[in-house]
N, C-alpha and C. Protein backbone atom coordinates (compact mmCIF):
# COMPACT_ATOMS: atom_id res chain seq x y z
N UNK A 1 -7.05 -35.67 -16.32
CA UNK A 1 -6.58 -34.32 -16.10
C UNK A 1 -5.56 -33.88 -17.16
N UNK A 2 -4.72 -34.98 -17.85
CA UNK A 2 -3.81 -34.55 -18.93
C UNK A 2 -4.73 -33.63 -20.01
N UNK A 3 -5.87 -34.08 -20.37
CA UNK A 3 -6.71 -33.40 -21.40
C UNK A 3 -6.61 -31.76 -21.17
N UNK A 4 -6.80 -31.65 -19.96
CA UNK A 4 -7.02 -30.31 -19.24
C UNK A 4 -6.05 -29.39 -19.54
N UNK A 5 -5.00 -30.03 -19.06
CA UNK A 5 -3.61 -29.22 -19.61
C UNK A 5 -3.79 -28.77 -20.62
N UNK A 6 -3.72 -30.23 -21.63
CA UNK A 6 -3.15 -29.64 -23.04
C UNK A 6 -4.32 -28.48 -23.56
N UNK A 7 -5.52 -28.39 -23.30
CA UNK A 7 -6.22 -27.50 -23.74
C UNK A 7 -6.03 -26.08 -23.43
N UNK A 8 -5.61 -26.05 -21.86
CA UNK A 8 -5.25 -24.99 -21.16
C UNK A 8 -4.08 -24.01 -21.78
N UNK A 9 -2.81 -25.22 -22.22
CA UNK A 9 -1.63 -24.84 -22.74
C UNK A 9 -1.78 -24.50 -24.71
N UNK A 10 -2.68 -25.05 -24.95
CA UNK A 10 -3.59 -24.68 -26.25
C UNK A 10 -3.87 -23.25 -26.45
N UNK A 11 -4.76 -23.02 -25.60
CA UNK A 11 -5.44 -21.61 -25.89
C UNK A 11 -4.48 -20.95 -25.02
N UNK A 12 -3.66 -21.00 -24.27
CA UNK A 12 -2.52 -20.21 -23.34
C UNK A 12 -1.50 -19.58 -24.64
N UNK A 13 -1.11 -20.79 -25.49
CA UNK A 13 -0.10 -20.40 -26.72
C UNK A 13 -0.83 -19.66 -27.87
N UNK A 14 -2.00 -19.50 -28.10
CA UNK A 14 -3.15 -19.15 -28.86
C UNK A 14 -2.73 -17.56 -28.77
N UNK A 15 -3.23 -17.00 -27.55
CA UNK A 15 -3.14 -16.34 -27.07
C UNK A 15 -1.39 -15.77 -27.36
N UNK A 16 -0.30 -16.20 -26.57
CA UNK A 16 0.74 -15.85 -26.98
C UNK A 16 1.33 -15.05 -28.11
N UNK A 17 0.48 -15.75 -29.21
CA UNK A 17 0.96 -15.72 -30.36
C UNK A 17 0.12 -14.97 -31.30
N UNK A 18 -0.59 -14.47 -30.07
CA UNK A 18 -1.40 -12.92 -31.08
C UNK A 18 -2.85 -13.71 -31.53
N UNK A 19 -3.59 -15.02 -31.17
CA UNK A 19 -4.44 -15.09 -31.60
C UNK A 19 -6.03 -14.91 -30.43
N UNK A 20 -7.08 -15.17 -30.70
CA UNK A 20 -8.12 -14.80 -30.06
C UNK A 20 -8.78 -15.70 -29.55
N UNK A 21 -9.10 -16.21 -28.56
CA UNK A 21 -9.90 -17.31 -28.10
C UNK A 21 -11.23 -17.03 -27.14
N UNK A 22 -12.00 -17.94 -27.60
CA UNK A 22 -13.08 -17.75 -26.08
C UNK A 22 -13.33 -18.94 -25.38
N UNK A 23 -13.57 -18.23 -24.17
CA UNK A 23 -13.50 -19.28 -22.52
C UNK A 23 -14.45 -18.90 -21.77
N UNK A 24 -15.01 -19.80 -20.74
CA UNK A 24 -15.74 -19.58 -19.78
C UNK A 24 -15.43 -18.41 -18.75
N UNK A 25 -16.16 -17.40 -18.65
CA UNK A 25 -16.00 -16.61 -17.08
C UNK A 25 -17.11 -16.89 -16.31
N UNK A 26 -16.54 -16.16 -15.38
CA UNK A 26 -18.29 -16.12 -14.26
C UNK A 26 -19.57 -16.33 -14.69
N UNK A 27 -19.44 -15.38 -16.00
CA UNK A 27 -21.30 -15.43 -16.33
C UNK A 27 -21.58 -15.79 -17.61
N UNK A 28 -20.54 -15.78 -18.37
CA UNK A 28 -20.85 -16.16 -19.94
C UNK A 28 -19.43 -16.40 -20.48
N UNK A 29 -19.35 -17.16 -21.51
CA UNK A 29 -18.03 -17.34 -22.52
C UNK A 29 -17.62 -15.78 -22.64
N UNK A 30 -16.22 -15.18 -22.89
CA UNK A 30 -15.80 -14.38 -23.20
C UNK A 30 -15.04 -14.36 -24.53
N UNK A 31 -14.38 -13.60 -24.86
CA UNK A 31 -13.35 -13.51 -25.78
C UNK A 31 -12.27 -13.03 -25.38
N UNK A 32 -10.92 -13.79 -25.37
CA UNK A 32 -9.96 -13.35 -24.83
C UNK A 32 -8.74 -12.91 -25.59
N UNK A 33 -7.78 -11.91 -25.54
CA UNK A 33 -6.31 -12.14 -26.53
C UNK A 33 -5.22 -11.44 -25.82
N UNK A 34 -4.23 -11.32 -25.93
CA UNK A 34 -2.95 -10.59 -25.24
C UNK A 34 -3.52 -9.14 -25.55
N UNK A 35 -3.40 -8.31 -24.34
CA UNK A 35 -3.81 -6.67 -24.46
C UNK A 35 -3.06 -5.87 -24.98
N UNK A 36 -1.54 -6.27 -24.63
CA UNK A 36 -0.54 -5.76 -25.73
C UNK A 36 -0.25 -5.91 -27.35
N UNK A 37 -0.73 -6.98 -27.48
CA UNK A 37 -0.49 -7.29 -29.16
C UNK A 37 -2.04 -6.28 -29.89
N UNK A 38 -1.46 -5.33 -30.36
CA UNK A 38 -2.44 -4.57 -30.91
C UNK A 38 -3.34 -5.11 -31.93
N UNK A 39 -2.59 -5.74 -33.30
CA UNK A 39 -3.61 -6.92 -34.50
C UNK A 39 -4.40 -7.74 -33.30
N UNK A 40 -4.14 -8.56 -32.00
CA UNK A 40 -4.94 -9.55 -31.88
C UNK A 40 -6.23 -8.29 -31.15
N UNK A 41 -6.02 -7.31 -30.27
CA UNK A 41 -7.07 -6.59 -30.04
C UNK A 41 -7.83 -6.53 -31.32
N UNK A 42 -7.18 -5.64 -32.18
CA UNK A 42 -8.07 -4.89 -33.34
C UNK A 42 -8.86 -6.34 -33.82
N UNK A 43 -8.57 -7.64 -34.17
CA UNK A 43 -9.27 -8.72 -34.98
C UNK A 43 -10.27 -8.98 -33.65
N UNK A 44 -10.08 -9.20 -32.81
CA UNK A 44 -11.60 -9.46 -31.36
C UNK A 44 -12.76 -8.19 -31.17
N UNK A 45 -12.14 -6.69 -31.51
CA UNK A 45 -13.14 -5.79 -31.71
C UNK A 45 -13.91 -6.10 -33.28
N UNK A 46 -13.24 -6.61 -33.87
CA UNK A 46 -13.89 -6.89 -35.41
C UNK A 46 -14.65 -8.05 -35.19
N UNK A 47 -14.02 -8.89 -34.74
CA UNK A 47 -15.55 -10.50 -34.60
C UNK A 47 -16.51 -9.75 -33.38
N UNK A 48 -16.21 -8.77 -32.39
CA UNK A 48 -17.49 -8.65 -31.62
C UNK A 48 -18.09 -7.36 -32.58
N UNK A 49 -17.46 -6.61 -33.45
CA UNK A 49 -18.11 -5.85 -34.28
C UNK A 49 -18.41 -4.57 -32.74
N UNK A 50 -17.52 -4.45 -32.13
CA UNK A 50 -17.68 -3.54 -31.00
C UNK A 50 -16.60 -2.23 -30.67
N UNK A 51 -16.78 -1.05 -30.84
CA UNK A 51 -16.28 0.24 -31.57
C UNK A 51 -15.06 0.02 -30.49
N UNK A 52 -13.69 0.24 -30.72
CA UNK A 52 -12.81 0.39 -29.94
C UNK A 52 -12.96 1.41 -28.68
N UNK A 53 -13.49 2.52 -29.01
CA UNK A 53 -13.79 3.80 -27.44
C UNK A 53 -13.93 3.07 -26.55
N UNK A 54 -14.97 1.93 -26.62
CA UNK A 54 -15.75 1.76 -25.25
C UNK A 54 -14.35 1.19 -24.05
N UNK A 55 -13.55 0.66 -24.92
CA UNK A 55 -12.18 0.07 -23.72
C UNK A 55 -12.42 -1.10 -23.76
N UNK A 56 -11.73 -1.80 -23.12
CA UNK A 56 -12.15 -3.20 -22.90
C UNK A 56 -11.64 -4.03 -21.12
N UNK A 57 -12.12 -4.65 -20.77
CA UNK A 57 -11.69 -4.97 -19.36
C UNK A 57 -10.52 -6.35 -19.58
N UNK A 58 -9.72 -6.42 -18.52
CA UNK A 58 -8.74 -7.45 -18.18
C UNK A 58 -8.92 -8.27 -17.43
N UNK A 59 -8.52 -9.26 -17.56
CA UNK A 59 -8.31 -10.24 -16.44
C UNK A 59 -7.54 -11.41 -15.86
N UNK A 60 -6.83 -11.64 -14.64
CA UNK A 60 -6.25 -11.66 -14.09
C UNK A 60 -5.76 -12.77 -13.06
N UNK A 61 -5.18 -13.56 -12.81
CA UNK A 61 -5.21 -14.86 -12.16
C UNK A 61 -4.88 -14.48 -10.67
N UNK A 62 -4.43 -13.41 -10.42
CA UNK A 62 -3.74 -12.59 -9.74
C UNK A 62 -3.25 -10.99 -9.70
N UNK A 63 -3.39 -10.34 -8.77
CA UNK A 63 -2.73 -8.62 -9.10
C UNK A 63 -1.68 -8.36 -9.51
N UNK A 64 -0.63 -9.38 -8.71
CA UNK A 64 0.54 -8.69 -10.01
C UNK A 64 0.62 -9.60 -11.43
N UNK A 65 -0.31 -9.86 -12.06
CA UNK A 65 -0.37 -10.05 -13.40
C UNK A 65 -0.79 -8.49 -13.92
N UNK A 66 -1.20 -7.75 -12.96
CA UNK A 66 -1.99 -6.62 -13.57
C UNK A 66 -0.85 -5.37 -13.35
N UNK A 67 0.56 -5.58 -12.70
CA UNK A 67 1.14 -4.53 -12.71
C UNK A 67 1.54 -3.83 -14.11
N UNK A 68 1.74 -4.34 -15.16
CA UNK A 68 1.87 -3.87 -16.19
C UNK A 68 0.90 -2.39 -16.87
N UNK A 69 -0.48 -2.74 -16.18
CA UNK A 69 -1.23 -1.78 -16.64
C UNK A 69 -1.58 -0.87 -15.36
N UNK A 70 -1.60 -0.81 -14.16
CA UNK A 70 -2.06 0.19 -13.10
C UNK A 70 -0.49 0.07 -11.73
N UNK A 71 0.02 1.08 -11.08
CA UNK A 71 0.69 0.96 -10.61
C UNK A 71 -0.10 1.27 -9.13
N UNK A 72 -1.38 1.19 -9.00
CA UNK A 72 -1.78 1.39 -7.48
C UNK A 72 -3.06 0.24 -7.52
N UNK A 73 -2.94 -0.49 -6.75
CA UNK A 73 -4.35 -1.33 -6.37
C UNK A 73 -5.02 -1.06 -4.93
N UNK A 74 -6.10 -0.35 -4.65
CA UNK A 74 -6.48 0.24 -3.72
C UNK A 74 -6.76 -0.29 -2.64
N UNK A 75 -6.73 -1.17 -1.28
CA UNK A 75 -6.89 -2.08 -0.38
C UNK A 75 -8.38 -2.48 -0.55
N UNK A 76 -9.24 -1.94 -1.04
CA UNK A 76 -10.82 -2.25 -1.16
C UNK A 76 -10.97 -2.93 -2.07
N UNK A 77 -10.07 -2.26 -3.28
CA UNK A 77 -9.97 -3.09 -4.33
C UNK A 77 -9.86 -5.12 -4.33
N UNK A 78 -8.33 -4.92 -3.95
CA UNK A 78 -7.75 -6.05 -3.10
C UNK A 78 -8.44 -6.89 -2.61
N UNK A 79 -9.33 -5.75 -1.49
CA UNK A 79 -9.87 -6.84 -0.65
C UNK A 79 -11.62 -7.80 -1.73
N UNK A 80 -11.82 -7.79 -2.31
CA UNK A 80 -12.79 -8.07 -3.42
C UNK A 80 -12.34 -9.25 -4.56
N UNK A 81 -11.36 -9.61 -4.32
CA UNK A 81 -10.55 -10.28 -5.20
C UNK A 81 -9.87 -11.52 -4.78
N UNK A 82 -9.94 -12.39 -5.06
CA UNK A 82 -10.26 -12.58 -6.24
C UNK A 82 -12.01 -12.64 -6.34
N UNK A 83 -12.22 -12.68 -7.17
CA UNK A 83 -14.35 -12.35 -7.73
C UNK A 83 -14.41 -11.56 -8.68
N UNK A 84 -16.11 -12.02 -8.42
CA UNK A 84 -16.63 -11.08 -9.51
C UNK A 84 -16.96 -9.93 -9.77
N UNK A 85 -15.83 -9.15 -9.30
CA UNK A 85 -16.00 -7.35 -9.24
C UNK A 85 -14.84 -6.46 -10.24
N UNK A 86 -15.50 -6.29 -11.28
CA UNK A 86 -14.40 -5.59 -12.10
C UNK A 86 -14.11 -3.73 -11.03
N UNK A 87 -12.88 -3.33 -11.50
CA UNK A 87 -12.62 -2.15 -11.09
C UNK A 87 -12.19 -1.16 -12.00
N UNK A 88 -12.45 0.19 -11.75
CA UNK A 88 -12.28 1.07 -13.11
C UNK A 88 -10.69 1.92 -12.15
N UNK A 89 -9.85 1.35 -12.74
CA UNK A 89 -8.25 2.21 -12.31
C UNK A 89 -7.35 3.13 -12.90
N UNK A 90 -6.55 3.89 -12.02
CA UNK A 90 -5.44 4.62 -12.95
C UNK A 90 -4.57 4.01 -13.81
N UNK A 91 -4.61 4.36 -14.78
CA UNK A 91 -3.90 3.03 -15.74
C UNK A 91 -2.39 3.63 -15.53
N UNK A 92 -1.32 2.83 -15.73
CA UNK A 92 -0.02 3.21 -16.19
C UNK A 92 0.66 3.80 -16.93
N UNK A 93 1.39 4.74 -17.21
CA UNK A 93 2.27 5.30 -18.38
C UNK A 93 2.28 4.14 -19.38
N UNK A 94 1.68 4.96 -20.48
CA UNK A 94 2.14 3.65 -21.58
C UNK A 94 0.83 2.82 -21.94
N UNK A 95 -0.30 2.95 -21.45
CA UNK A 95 -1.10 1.46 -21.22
C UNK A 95 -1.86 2.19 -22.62
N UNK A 96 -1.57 1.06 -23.80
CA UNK A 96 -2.27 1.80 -24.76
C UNK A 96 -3.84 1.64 -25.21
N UNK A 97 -3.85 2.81 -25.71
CA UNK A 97 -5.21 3.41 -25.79
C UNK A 97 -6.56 2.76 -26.58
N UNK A 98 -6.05 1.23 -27.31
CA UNK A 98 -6.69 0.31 -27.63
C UNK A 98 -7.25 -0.42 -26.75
N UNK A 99 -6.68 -0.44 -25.23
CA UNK A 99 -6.73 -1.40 -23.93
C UNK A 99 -8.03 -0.04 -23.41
N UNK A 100 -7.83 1.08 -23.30
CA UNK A 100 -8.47 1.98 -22.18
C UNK A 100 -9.83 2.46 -22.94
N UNK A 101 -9.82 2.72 -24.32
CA UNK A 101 -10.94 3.27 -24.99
C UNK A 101 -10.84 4.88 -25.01
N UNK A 102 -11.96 5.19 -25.19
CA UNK A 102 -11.97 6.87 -24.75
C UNK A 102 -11.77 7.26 -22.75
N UNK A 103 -11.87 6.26 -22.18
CA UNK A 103 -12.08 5.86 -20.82
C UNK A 103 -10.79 6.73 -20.02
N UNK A 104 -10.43 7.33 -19.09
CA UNK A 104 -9.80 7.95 -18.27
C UNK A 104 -8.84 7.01 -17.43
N UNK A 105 -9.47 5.59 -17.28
CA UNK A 105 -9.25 4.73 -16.26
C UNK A 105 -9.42 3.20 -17.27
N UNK A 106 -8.83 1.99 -16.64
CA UNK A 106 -8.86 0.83 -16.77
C UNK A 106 -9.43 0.02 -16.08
N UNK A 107 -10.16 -1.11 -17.28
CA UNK A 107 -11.33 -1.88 -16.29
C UNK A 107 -10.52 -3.03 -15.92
N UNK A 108 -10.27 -3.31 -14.64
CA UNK A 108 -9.41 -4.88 -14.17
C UNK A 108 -10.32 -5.77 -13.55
N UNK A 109 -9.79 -6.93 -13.45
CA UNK A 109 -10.52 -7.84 -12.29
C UNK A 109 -9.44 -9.29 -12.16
N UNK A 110 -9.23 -9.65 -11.11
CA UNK A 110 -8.55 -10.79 -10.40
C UNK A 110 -9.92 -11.94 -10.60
N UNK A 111 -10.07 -12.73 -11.37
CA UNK A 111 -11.30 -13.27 -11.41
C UNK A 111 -11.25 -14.59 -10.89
N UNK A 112 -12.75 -14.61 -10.40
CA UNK A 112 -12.47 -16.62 -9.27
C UNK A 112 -12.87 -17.41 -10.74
N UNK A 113 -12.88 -17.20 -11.24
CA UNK A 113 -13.71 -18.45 -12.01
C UNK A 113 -12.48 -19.24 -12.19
N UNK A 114 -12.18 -20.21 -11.53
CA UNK A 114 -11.15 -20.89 -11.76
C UNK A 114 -10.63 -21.44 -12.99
N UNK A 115 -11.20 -21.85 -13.99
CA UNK A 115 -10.42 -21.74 -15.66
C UNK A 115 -9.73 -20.51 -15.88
N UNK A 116 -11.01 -19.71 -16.14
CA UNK A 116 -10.36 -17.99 -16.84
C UNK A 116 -8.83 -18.20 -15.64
N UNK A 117 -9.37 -18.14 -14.47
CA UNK A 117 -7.47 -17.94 -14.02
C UNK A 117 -7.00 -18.67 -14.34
N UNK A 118 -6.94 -20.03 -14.58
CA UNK A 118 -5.61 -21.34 -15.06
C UNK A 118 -5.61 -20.64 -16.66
N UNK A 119 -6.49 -19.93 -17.35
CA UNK A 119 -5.77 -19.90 -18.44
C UNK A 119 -5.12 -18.41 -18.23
N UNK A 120 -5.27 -17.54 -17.24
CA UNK A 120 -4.34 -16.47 -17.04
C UNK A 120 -2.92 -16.92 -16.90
N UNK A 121 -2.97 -18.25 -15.88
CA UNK A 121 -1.77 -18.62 -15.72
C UNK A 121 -0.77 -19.10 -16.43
N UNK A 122 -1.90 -20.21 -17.21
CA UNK A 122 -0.95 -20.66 -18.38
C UNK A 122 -0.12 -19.51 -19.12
N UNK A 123 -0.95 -18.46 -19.67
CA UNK A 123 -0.74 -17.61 -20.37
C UNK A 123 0.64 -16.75 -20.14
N UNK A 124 0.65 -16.26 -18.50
CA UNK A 124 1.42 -16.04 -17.68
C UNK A 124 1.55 -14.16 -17.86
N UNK A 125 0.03 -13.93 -17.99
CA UNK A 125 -0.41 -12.65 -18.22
C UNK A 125 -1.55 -12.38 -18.09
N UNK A 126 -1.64 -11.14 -17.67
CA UNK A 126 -3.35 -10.69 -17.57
C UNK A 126 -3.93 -10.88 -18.85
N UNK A 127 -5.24 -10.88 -19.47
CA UNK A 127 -6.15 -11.31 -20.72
C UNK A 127 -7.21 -10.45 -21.01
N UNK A 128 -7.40 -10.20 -22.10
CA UNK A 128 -9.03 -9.47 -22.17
C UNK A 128 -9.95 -10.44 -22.28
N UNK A 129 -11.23 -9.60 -21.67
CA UNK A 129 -12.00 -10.39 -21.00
C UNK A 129 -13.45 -9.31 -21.75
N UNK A 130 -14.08 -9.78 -22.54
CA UNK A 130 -15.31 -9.32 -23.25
C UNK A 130 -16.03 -10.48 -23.40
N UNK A 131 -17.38 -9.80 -22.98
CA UNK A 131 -18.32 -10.91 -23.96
C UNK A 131 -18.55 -11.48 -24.66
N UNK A 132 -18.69 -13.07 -25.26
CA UNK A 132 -18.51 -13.78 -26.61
C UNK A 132 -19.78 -13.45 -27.26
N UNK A 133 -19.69 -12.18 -27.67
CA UNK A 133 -21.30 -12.01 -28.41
C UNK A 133 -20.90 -10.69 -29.46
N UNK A 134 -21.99 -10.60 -30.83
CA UNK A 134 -21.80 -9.06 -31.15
C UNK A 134 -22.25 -7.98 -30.35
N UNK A 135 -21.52 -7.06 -30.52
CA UNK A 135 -21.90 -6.13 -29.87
C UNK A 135 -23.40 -5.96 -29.88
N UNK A 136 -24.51 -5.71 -28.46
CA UNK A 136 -25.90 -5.34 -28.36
C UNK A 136 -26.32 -7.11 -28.60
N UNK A 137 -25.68 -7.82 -28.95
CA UNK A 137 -26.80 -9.07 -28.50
C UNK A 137 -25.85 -9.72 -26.92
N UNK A 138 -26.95 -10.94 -26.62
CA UNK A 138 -26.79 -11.61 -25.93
C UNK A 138 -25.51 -12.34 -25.87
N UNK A 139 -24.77 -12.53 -24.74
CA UNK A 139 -23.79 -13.49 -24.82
C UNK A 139 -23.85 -14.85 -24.58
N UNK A 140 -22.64 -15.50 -25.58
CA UNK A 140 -22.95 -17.35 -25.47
C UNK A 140 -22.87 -17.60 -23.92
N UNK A 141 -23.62 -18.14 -23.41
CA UNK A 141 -23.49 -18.75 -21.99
C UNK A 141 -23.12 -20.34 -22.09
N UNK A 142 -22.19 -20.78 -22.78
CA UNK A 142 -22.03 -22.32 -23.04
C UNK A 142 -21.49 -22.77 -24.14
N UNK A 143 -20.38 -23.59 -23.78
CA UNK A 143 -19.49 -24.01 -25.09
C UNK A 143 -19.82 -24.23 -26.54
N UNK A 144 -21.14 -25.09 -26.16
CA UNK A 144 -21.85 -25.29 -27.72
C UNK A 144 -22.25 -23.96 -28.34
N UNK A 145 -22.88 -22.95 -27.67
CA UNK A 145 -23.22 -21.77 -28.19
C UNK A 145 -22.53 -21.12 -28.55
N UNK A 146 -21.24 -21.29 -28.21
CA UNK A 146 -19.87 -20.46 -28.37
C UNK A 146 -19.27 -21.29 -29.79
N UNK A 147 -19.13 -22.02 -29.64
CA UNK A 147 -18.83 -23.02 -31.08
C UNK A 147 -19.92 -22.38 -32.24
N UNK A 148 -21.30 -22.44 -31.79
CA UNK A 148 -21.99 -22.33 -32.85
C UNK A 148 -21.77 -20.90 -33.36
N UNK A 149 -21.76 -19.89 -32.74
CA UNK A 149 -21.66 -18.98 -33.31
C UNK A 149 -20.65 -18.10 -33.65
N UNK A 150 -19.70 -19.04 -32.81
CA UNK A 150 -17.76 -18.26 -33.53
C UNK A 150 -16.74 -19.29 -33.70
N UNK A 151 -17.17 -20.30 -34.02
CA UNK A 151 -16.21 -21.17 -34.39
C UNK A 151 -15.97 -21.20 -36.43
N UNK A 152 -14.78 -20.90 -36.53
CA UNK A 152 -14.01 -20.20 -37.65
C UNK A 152 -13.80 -19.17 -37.50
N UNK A 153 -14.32 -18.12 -36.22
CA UNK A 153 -13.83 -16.59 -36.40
C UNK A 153 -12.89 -16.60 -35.83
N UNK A 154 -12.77 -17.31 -34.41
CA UNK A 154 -11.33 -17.48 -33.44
C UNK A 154 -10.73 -18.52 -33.27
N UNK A 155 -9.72 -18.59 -32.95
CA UNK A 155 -8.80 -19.60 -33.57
C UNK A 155 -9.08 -20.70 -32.28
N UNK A 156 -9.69 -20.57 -31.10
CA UNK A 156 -9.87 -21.99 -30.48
C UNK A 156 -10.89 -21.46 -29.37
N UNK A 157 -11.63 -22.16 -29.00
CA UNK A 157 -12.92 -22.16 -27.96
C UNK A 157 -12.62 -23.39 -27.23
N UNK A 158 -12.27 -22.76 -25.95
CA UNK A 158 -11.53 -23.72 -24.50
C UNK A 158 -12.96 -24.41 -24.43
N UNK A 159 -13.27 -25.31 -24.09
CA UNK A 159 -14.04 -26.16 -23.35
C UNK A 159 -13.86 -26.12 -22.05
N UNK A 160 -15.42 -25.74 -21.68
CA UNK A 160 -15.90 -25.09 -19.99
C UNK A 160 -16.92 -24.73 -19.93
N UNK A 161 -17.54 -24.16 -18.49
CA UNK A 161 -18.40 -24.21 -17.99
C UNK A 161 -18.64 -22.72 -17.31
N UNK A 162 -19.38 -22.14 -17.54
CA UNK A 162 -19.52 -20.62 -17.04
C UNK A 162 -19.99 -20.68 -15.75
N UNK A 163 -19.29 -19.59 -14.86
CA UNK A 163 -19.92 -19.82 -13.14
C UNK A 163 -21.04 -19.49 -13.09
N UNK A 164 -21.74 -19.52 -11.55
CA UNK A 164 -22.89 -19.20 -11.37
C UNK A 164 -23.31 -17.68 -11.78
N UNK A 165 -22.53 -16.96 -11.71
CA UNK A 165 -22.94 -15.28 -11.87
C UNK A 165 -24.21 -15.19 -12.60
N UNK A 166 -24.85 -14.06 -12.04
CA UNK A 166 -26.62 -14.35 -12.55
C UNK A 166 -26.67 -13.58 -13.59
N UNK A 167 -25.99 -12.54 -13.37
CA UNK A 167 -25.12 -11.40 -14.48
C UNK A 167 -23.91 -10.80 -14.94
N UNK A 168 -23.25 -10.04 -15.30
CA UNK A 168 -21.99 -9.78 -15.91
C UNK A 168 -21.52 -9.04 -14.38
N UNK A 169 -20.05 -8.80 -14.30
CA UNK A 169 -19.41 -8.78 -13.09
C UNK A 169 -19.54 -6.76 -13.26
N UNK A 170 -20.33 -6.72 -11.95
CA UNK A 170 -20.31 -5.18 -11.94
C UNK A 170 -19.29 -4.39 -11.62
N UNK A 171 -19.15 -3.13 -12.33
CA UNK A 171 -18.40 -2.25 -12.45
C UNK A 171 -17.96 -1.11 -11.51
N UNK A 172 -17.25 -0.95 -10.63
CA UNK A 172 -16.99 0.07 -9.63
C UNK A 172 -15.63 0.98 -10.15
N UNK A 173 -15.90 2.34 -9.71
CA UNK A 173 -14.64 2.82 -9.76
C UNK A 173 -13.89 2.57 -8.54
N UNK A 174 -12.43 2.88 -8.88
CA UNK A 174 -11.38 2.38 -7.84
C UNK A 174 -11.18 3.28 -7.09
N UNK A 175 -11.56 4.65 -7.52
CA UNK A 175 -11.38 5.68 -6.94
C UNK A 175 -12.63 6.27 -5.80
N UNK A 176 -13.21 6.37 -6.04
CA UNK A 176 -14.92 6.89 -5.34
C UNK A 176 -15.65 5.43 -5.08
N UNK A 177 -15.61 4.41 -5.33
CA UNK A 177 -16.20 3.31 -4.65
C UNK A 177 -17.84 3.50 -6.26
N UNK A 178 -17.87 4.61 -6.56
CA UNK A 178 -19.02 4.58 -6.93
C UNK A 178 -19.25 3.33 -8.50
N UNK A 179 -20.61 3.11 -8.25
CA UNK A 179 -21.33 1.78 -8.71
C UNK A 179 -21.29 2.22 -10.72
N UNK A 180 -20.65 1.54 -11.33
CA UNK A 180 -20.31 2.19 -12.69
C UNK A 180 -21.49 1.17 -13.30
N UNK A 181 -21.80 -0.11 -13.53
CA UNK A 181 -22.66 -0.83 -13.93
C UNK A 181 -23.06 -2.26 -12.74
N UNK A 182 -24.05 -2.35 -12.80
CA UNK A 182 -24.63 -3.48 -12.04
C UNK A 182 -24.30 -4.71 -12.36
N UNK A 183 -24.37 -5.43 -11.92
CA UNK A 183 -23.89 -6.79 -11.80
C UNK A 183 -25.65 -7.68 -12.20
């Protein structure tokens, strides 16, 4: 279990320090970096080659990791969480516009996949949470695939195991309940 740590506390300081990593979520490796450090956003939209508008989603070991960016979490919301249900929210004064996209609202999620949260925790902050793929292809579903195809672009690829999810964690607004992308 020592191994575990230090990897955990690896890509936790990675992260810290403005750099970009990818990890296992629910359904595929992601790419993760601090949402506030603007260079480590802008260099993860450049290796996914994916236009800043679209926004990008967070994620979360817990809700109040997420107070920084939304000051209301809706009890439906809540109640869904931790899992695999991202939510589209009122973002906070301030939540900058590299994090939201052209988007009105912010994509969150409290996620079970138990790594992605130990490395929320380590981190001791919510994380972005994108697909480890270029934009319009397929994402790595597996460490080796993730090595093979971005190892030298980001500075460390956690070793793990992606959950069962059959697909990417669907999209609801927080507000109207209504179904933003399928799962």
């Amino acid at each position: 279990m020592r191994w575990v740590t230090a990897v955990l506390t690896r890509a936790a300081r990675i992260i810290q320090t403005g750099g970009v990593v990818a990890y296992a979520t629910e359904y595929c490796f992601g790419f993760g970096c601090d949402p506030m450090n603007r260079a480590a956003v802008r260099r993860l939209l450049r290796i996914k080659r994916r236009p800043a508008d679209k926004g990008l989603i967070l994620i979360a070991a817990h809700a109040d990791q997420l107070a920084a960016y939304v000051d209301n979490i809706p009890a439906q919301v809540r109640a869904t969480w931790p899992g695999a249900q991202t939510w589209l929210l009122e973002p906070r004064d301030g939540v900058p516009g590299w994090i939201t996209g052209d988007h009105a609202r912010i994509a969150v999620r409290v996620t079970a996949h138990a790594q992605a949260a130990a490395l929320c925790r380590a981190a001791g902050m919510a994380i972005v949470s994108t697909s480890a793929n270029r934009a319009g292809s397929v994402p790595a579903r597996s460490y080796r695939e993730a090595a093979r195809r971005f190892k030298g672009e980001v500075d460390y690829i956690l070793p793990g195991r992606v959950g069962d999810a059959p697909a990417p964690t669907p999209i609801r607004d927080g507000v109207t309940g209504e179904l933003i992308r399928a799962g």
